[in-house]
C-alpha atoms as a PDB file:
ATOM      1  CA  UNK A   1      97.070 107.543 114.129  1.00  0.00           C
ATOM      2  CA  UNK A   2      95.547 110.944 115.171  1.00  0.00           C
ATOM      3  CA  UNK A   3      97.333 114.139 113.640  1.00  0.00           C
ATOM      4  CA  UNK A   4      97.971 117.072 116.036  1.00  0.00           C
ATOM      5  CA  UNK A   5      95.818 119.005 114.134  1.00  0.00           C
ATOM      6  CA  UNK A   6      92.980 117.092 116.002  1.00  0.00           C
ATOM      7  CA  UNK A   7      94.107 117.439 119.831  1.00  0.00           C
ATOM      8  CA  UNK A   8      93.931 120.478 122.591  1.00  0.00           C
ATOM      9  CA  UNK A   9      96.341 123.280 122.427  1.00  0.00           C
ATOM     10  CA  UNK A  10      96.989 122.187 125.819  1.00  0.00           C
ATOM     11  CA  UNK A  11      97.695 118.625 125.677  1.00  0.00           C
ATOM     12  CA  UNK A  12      99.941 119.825 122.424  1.00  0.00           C
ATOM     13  CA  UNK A  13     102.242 121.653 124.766  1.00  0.00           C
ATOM     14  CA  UNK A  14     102.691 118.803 126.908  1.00  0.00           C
ATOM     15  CA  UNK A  15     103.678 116.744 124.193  1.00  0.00           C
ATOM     16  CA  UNK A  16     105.971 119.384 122.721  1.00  0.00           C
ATOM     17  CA  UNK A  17     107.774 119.693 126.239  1.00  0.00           C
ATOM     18  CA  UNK A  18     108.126 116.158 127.085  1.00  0.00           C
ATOM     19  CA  UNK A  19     108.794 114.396 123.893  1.00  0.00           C
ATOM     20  CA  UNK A  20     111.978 114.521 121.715  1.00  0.00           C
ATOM     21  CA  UNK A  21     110.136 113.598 118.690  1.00  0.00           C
ATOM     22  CA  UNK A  22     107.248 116.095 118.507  1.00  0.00           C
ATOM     23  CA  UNK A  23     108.139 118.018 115.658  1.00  0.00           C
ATOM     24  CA  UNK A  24     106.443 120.039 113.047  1.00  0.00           C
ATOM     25  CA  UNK A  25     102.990 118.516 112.722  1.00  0.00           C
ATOM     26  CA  UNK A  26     103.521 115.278 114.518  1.00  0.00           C
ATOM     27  CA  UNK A  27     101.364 112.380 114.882  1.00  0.00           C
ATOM     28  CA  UNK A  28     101.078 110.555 118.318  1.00  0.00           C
ATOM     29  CA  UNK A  29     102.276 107.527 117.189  1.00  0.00           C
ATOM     30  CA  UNK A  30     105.586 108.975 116.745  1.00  0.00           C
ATOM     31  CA  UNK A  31     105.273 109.853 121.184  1.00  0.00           C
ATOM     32  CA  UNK A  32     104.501 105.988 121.355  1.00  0.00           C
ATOM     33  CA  UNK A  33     108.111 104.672 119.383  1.00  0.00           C
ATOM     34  CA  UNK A  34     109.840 107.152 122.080  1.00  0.00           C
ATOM     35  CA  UNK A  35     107.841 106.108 125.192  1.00  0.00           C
ATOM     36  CA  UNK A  36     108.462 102.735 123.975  1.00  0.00           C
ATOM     37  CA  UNK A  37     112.609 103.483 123.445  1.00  0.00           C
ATOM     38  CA  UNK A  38     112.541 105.128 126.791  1.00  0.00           C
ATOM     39  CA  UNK A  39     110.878 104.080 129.488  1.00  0.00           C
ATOM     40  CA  UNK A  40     108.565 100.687 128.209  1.00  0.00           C
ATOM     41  CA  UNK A  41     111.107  98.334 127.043  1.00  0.00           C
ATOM     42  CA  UNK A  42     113.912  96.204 128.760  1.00  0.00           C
ATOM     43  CA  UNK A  43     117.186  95.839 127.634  1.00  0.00           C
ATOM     44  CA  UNK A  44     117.334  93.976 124.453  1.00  0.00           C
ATOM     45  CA  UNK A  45     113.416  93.743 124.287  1.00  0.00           C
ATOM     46  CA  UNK A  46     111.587  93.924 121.157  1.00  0.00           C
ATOM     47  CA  UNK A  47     108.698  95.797 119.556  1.00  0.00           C
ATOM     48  CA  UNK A  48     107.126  95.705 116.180  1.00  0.00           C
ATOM     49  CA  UNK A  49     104.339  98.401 115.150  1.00  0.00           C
ATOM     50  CA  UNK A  50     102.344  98.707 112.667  1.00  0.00           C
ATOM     51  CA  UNK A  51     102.228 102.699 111.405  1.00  0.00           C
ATOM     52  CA  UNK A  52     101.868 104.853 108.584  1.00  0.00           C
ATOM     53  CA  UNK A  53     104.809 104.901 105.401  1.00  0.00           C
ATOM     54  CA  UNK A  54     105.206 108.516 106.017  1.00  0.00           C
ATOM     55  CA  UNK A  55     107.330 107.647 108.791  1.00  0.00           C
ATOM     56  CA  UNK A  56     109.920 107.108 106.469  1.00  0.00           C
ATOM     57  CA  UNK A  57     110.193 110.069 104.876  1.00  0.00           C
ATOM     58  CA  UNK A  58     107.964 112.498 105.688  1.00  0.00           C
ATOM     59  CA  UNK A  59     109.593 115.962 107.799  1.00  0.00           C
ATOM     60  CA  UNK A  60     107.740 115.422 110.591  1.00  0.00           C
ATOM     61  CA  UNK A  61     109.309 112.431 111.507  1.00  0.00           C
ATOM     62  CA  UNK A  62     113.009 113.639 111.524  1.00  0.00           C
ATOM     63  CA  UNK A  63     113.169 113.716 114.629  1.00  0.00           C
ATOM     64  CA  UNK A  64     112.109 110.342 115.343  1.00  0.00           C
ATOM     65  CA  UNK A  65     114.108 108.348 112.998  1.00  0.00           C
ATOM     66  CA  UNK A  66     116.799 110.830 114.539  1.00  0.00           C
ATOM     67  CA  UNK A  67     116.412 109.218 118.109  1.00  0.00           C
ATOM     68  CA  UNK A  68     115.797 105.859 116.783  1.00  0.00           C
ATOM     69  CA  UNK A  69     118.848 105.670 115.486  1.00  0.00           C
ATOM     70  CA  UNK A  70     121.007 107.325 117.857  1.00  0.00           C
ATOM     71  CA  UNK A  71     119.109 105.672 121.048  1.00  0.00           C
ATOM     72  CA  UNK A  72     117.845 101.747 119.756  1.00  0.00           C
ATOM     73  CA  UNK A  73     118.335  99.629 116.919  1.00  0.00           C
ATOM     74  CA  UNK A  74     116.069  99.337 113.999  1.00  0.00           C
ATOM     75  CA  UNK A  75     116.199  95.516 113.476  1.00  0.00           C
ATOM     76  CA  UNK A  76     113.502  95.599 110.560  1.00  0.00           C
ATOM     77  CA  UNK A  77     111.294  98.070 108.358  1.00  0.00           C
ATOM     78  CA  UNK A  78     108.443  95.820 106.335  1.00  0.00           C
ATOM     79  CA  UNK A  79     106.177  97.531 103.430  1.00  0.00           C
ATOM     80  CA  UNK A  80     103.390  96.356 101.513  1.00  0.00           C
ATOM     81  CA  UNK A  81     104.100  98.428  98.401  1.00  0.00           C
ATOM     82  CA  UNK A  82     100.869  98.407  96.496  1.00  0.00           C
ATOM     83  CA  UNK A  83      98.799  95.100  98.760  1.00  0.00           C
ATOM     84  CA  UNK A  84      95.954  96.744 100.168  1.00  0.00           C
ATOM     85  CA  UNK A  85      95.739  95.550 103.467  1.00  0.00           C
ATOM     86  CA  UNK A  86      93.086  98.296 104.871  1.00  0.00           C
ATOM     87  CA  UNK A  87      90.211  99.061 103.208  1.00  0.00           C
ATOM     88  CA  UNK A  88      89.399 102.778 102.633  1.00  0.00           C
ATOM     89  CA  UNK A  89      92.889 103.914 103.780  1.00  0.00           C
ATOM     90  CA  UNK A  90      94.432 106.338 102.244  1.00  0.00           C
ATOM     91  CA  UNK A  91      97.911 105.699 103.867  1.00  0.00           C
ATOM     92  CA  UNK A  92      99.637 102.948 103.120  1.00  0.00           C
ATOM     93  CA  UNK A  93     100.965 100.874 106.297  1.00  0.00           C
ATOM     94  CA  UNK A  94     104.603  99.195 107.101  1.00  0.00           C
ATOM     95  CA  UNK A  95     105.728  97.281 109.954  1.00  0.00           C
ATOM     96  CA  UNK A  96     108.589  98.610 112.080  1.00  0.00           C
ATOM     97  CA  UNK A  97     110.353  96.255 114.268  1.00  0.00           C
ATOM     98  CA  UNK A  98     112.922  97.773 117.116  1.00  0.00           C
ATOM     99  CA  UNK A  99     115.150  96.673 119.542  1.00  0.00           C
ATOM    100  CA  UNK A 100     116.227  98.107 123.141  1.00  0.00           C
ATOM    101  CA  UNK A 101     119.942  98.330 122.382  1.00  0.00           C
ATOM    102  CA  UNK A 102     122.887 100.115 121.284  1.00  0.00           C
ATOM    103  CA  UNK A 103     124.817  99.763 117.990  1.00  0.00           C
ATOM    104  CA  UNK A 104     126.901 101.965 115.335  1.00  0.00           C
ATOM    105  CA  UNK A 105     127.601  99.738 112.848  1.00  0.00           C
ATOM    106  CA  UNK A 106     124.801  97.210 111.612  1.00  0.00           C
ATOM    107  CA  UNK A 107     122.577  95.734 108.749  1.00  0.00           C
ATOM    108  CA  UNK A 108     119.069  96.819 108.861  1.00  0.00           C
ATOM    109  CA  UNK A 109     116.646  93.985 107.386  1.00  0.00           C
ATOM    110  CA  UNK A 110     113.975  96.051 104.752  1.00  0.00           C
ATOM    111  CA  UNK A 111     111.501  93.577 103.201  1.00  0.00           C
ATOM    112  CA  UNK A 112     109.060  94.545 100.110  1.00  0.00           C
ATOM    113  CA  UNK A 113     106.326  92.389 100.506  1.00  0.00           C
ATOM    114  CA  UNK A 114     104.431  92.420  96.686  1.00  0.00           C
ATOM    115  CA  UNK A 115     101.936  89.997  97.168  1.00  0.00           C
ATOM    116  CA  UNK A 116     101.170  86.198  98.576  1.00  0.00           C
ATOM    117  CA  UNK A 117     104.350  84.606  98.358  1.00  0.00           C
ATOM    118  CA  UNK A 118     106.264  87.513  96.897  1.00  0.00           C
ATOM    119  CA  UNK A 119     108.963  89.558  98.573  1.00  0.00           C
ATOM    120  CA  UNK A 120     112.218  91.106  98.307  1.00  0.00           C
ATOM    121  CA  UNK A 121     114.653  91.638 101.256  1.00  0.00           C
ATOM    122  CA  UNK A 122     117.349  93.404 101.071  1.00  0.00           C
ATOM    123  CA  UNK A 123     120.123  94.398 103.689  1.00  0.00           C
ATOM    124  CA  UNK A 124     121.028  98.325 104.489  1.00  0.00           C
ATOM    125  CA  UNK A 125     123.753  99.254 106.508  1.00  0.00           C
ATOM    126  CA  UNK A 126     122.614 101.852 109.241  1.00  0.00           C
ATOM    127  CA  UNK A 127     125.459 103.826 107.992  1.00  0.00           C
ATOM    128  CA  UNK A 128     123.514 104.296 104.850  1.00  0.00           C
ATOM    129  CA  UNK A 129     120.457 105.946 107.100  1.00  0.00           C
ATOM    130  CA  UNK A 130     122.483 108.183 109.104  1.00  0.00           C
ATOM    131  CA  UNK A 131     123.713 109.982 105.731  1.00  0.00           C
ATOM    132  CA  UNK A 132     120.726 110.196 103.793  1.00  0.00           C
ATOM    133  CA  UNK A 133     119.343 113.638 103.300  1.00  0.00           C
ATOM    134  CA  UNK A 134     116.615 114.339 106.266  1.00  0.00           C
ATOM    135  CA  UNK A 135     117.499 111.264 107.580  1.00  0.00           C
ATOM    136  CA  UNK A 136     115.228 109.289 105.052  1.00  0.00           C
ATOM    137  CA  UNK A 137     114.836 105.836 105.411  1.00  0.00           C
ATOM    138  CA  UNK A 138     114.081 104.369 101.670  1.00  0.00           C
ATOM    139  CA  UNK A 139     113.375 100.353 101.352  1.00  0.00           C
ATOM    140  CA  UNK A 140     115.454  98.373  99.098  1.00  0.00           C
ATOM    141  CA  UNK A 141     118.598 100.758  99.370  1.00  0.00           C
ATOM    142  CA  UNK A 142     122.018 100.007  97.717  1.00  0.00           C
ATOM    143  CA  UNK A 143     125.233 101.652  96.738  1.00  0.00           C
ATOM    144  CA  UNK A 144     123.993 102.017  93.136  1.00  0.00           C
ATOM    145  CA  UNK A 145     120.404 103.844  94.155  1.00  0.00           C
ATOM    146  CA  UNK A 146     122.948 106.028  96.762  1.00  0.00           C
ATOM    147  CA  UNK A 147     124.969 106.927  93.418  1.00  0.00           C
ATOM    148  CA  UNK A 148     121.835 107.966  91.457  1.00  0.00           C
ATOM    149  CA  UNK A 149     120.413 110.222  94.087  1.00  0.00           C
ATOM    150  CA  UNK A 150     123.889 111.826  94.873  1.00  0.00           C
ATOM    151  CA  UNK A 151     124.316 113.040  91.247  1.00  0.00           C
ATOM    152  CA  UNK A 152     120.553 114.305  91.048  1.00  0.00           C
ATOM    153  CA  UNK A 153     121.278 116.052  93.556  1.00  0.00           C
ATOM    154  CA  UNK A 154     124.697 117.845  92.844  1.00  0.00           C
ATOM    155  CA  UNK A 155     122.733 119.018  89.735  1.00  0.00           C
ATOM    156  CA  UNK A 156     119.749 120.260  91.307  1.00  0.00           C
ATOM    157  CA  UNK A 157     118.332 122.266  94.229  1.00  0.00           C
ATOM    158  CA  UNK A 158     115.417 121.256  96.619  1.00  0.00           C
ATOM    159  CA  UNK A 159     111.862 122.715  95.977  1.00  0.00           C
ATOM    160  CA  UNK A 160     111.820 124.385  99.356  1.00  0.00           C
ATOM    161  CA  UNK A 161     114.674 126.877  98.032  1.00  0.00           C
ATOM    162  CA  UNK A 162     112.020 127.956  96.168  1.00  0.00           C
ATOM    163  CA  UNK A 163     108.642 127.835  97.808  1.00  0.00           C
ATOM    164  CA  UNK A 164     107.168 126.506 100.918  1.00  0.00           C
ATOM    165  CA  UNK A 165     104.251 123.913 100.578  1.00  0.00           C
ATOM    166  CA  UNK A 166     102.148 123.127 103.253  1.00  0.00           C
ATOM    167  CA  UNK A 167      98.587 121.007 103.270  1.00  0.00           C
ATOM    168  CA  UNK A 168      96.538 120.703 100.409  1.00  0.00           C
ATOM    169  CA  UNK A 169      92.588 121.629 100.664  1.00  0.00           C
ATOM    170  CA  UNK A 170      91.201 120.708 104.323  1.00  0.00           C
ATOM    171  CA  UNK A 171      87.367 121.519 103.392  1.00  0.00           C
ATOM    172  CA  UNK A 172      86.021 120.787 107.604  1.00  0.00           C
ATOM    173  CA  UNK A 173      82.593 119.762 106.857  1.00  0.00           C
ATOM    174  CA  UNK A 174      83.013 117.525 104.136  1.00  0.00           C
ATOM    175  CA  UNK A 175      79.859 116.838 103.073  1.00  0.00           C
ATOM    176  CA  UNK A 176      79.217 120.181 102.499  1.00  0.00           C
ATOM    177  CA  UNK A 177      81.817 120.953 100.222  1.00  0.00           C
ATOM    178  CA  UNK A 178      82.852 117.522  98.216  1.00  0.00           C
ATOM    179  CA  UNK A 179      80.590 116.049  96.041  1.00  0.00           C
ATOM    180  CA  UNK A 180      80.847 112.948  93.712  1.00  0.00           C
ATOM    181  CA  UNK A 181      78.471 114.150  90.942  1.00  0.00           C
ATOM    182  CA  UNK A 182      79.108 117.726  89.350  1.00  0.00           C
ATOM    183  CA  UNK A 183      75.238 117.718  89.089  1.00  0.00           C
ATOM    184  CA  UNK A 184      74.772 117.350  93.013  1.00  0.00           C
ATOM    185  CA  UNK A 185      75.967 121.316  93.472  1.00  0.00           C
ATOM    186  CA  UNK A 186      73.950 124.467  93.268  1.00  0.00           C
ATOM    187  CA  UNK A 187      74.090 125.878  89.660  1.00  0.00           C
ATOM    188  CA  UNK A 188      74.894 129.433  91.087  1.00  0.00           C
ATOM    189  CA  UNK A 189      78.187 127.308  92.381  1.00  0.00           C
ATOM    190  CA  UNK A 190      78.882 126.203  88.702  1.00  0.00           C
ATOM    191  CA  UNK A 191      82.011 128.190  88.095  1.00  0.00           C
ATOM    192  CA  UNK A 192      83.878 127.286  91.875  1.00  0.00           C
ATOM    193  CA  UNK A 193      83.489 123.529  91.059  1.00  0.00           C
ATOM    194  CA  UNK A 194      86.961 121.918  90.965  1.00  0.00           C
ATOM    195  CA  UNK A 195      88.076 118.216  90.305  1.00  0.00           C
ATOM    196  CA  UNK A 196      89.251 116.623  93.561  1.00  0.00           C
ATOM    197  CA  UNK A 197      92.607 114.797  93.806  1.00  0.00           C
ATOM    198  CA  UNK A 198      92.363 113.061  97.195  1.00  0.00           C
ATOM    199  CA  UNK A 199      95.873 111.475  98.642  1.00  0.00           C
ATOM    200  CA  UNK A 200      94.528 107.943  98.118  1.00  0.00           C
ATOM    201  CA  UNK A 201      93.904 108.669  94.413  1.00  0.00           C
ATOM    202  CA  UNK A 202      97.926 109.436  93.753  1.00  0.00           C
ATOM    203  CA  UNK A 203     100.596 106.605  93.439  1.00  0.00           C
ATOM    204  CA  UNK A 204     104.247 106.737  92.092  1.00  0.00           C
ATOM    205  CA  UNK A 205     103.473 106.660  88.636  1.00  0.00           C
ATOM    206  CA  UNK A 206     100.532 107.880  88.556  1.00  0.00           C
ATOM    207  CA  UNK A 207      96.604 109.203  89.467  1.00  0.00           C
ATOM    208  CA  UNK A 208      93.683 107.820  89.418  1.00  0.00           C
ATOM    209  CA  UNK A 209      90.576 110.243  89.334  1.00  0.00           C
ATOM    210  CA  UNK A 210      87.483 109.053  90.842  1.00  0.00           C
ATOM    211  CA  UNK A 211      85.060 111.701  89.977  1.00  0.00           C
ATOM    212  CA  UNK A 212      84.914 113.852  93.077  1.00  0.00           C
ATOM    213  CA  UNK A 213      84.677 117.105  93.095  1.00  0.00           C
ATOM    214  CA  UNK A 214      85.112 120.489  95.529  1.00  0.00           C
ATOM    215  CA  UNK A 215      83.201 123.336  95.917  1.00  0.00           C
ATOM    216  CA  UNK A 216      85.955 125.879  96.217  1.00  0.00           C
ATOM    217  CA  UNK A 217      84.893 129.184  97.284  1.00  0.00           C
ATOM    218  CA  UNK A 218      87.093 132.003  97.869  1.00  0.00           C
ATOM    219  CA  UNK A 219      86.411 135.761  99.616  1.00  0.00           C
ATOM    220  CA  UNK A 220      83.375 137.200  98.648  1.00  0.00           C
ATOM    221  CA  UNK A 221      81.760 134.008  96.812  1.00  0.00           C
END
């Protein structure tokens, strides 16, 4: 997957102009489920990627779960919940299967995959997708969950009412700036040492600190 971030301003604008789905900070493979929708795949042909789990709820890929649904058929959505299947990856992968064809009504096939042997499928209406809040496509859905969610939210507000968050630290040269030993840093850099919380370190319940740390300097440091 390469982030926009890491392209030409030039190519960028070609993407923006002739893709539906590049939106906010897109990745490409978001421009590869369109191409794929549009212009790749026969009637009734199939495809099956594998991409990141943002894709299923993350803003940036509104859009795209916006034109699946309104211009294929999302036959199945598989995810690995905590199976490490790539070493060193901080984003955790699921397996989207689409079809070249037009329906309203229909069961979607979601299937948690836990471990050798162990799974959980469960069937979501499409319906279900179409009204979720930014278009969010959760695994393991059902009328109960729906019920849940619905009352949180009737007694709360989003976070974005409030502030706007954007990217955490992006440091550039790396090397230069994390470190996994507090003792590896300058001592005149003592005081703008900071524990590190990397993306790969978080889960649902919880985090996991490895020890890293970043050398956070501000204006005048």
């Amino acid at each position: 997957y390469l982030n926009i971030q890491n392209i030409e301003s030039e190519e960028k604008n070609y993407y923006l102009k002739n893709y539906k789905t590049a939106y906010r900070r897109f990745d490409i493979y978001l421009l590869f489920i369109e191409k794929a929708i549009r212009d790749l795949l026969k009637n009734d042909g199939l495809l099956a990627f594998i991409i990141p789990d943002k894709f299923l709820t993350q803003s940036y890929a509104k859009k795209s779960r916006d034109y699946l649904l309104n211009n294929a058929k999302l036959v199945e959505l598989i995810s690995f919940n905590s199976c490490n299947l790539f070493k060193n990856a901080c984003v955790k992968p699921i397996i989207i299967v689409i079809e070249n064809t037009l329906s309203d009504d229909y069961d979607i096939k979601t299937t948690e995959i836990y471990g050798y042997n162990e799974e959980k499928v469960t069937l979501i209406n499409s319906k279900y997708y179409k009204n979720q809040y930014n278009l969010s496509f959760r695994i393991g859905w059902n009328s109960s969950k729906q019920e849940i969610i619905e009352l949180i939210q009737s007694k709360s507000f989003p976070l974005s009412e409030m502030c706007y968050i954007s990217w955490g630290t992006q440091p550039g040269n790396a090397k230069k700036f994390i470190f996994n030993s507090f003792n590896q840093v300058d001592p005149i850099y003592k005081s703008n040492i900071k524990p590190l919380i990397k993306g790969g370190n978080i889960s649902r319940y919880n985090i996991s600190y490895t020890g890293d740390y970043l050398l956070y300097l501000t204006e005048g440091d």
